[in-house]
Every structure is written in C-alpha cells, then in structure tokens.
C-alpha atoms as a PDB file:
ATOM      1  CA  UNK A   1     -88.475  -3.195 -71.124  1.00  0.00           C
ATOM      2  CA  UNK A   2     -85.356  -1.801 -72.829  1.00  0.00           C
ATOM      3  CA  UNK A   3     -81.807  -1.757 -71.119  1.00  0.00           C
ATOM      4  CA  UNK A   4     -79.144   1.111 -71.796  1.00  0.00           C
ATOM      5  CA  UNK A   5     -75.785   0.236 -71.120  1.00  0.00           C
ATOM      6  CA  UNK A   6     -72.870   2.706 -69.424  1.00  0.00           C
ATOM      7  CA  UNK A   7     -71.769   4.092 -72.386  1.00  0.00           C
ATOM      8  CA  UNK A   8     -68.721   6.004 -70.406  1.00  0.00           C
ATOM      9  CA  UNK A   9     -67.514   6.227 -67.051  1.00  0.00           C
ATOM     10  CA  UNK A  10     -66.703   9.379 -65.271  1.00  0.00           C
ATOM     11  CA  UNK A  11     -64.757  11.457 -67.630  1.00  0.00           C
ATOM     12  CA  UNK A  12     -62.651  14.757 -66.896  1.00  0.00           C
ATOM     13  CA  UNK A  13     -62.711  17.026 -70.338  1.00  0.00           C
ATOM     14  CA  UNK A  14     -65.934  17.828 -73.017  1.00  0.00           C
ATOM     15  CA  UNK A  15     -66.478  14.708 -75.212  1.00  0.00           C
ATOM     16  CA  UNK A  16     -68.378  15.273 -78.789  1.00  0.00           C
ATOM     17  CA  UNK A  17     -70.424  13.405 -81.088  1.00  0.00           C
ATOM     18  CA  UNK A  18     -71.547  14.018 -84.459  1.00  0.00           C
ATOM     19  CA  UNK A  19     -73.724  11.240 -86.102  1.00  0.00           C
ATOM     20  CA  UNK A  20     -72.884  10.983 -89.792  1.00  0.00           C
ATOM     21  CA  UNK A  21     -74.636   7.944 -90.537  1.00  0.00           C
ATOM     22  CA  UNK A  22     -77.372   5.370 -89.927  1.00  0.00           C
ATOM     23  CA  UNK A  23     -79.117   2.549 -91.090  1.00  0.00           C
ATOM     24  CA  UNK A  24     -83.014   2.452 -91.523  1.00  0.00           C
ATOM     25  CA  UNK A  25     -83.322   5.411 -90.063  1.00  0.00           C
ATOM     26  CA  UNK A  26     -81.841   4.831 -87.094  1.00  0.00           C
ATOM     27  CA  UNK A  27     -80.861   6.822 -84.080  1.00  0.00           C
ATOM     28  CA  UNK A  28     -79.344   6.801 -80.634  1.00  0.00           C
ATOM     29  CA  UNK A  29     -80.422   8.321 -77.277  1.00  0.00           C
ATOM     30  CA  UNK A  30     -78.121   9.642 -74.726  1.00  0.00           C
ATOM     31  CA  UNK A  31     -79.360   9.712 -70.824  1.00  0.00           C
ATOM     32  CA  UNK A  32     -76.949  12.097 -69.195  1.00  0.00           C
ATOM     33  CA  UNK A  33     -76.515  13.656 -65.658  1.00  0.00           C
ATOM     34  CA  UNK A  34     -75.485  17.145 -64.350  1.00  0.00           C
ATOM     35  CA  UNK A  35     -71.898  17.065 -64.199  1.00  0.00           C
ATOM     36  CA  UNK A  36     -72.220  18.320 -60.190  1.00  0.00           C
ATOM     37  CA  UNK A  37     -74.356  15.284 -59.572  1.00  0.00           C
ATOM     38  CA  UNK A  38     -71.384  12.780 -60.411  1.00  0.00           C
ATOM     39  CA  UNK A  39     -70.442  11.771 -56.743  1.00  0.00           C
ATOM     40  CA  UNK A  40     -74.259  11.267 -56.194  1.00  0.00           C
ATOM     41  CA  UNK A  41     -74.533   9.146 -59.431  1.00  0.00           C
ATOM     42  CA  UNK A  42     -71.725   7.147 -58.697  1.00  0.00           C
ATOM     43  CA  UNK A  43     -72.948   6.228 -54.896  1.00  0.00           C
ATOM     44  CA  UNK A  44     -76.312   5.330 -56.374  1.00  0.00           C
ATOM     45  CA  UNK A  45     -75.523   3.432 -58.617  1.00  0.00           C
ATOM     46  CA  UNK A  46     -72.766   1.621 -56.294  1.00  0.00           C
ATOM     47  CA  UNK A  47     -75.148   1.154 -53.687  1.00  0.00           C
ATOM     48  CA  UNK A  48     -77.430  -0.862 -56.292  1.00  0.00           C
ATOM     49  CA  UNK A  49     -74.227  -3.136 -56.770  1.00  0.00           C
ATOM     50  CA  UNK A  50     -73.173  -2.274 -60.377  1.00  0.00           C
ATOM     51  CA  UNK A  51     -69.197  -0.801 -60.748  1.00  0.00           C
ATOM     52  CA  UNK A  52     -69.614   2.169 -63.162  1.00  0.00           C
ATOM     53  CA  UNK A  53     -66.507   2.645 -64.860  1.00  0.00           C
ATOM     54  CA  UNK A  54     -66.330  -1.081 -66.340  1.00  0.00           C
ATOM     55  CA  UNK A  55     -68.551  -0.146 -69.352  1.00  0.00           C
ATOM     56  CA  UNK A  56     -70.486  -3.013 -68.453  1.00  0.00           C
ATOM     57  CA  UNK A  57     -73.445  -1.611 -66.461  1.00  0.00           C
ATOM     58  CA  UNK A  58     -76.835  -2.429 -67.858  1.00  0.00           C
ATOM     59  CA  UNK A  59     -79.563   0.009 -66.455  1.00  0.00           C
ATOM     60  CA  UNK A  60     -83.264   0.079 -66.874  1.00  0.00           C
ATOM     61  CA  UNK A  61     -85.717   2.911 -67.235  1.00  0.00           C
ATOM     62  CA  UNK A  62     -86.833   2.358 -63.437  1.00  0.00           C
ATOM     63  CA  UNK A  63     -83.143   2.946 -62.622  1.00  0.00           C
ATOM     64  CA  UNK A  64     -83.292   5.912 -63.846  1.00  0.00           C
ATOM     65  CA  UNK A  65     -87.151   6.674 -62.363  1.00  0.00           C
ATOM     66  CA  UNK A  66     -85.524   6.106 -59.170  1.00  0.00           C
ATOM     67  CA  UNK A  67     -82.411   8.072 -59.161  1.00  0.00           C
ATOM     68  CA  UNK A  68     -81.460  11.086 -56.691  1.00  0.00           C
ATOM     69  CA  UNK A  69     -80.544  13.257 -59.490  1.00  0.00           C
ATOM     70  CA  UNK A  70     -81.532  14.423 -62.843  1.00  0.00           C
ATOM     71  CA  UNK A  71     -81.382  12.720 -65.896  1.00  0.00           C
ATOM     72  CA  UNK A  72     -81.408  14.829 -69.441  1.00  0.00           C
ATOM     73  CA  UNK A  73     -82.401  12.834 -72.231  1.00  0.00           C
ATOM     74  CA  UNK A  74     -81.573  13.916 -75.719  1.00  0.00           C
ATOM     75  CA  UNK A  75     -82.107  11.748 -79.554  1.00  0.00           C
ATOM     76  CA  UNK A  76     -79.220  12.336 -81.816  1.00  0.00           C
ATOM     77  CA  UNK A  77     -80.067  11.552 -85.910  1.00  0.00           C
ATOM     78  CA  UNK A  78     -77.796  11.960 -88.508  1.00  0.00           C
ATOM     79  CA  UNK A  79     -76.000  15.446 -88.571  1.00  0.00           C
ATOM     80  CA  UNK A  80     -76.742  15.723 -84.846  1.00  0.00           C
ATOM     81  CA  UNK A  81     -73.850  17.007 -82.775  1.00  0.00           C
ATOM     82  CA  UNK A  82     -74.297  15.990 -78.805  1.00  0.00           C
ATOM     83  CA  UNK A  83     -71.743  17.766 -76.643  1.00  0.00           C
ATOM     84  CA  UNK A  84     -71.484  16.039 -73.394  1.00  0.00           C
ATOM     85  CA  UNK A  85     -70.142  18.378 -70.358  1.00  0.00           C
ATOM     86  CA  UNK A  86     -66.939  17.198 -68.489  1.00  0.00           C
ATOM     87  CA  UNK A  87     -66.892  15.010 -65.436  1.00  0.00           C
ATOM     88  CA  UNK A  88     -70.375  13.130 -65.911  1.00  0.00           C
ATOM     89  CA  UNK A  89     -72.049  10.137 -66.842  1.00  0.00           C
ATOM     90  CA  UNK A  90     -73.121   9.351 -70.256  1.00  0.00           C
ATOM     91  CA  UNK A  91     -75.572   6.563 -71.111  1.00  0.00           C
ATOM     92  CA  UNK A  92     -76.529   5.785 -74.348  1.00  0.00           C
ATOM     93  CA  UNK A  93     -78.274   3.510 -76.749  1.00  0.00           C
ATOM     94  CA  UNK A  94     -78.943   2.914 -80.398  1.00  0.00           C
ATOM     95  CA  UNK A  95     -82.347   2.941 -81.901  1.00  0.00           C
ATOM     96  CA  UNK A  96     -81.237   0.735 -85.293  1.00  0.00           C
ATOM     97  CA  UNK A  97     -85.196   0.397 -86.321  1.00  0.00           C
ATOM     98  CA  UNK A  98     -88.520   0.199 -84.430  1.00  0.00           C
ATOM     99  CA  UNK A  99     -87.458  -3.701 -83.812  1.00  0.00           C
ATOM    100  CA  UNK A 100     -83.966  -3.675 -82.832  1.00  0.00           C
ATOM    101  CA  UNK A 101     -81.288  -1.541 -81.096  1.00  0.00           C
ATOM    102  CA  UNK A 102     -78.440  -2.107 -79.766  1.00  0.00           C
ATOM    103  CA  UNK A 103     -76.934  -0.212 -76.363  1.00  0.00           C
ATOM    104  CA  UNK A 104     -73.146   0.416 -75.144  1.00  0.00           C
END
C-alpha cells in the first residue's frame, strides 16, 4: 500500500506548479484539502501523533479514508499547471513508472 509524504506544511499565499518534465512517463499526484478545513486537518492529523509542518509525515490512503474533511485529488503530467489555494495542506507524490515512485 503506497505512502504519500507531507509535501508542505500550512502555507499562507497561492503556491504554483507547472510540470515541464518527466521520465518514462511519469507523473505526480497531489492530495489537497479545503483551505477552511486547515485547523481540522492539522488536529487530525496531530491527534494520530504525526507533527505536520516537519515535511516528514508519511500518510497512507486509509489516512486519508478516515479523515474529517475532504480530500481533492488531482494528477499533474507534463505541461500541467496545479494551483494550490493559500493556507492548506498539500500532499503529494511522484508516479516515476508503474514500478516505482517516489513521495515528498
């Protein structure tokens, strides 16, 4: 069962990303929250022990199966731009090939 790691922690302004190349044809997934769910997200994910805003969380699918809010999952391939709304989470992880990715 994959892992995807905290990408970002809470962040205050609109944060971009434009893919402009891969390998393989590779791609990432990005796991994001409502940006009025962020004091909910964080006391979740305290309460299951794990410190957020270390970029060094490791969550699993039935993480976020079990989680009091909503989670919006989007791919991104190359000449994908993701805009992620201010003050929210962000996870993400990188689908190299269909053996391998790679998540943080």
């Amino acid at each position: 069962m994959p892992s995807y790691a905290l990408s970002q922690g809470l962040v205050w302004f609109t944060g971009q990303n434009l893919m402009c190349y891969t390998e393989n044809g590779g791609s990432s997934f990005w796991f994001m929250t409502k940006s009025s769910a962020a004091p909910i997200v964080s006391e979740y994910f305290h309460g299951l022990g794990y410190e957020l805003d270390w970029e060094s969380h490791v969550t699993t699918i039935e993480e976020f199966a079990n989680a009091p809010f909503d989670v919006y999952i989007a791919e991104q391939k190359v000449g994908d731009l993701v805009i992620v709304p201010p003050r929210r989470y962000a996870f993400l992880c990188f689908l190299m090939n269909s053996t391998s990715s790679r998540c943080g």
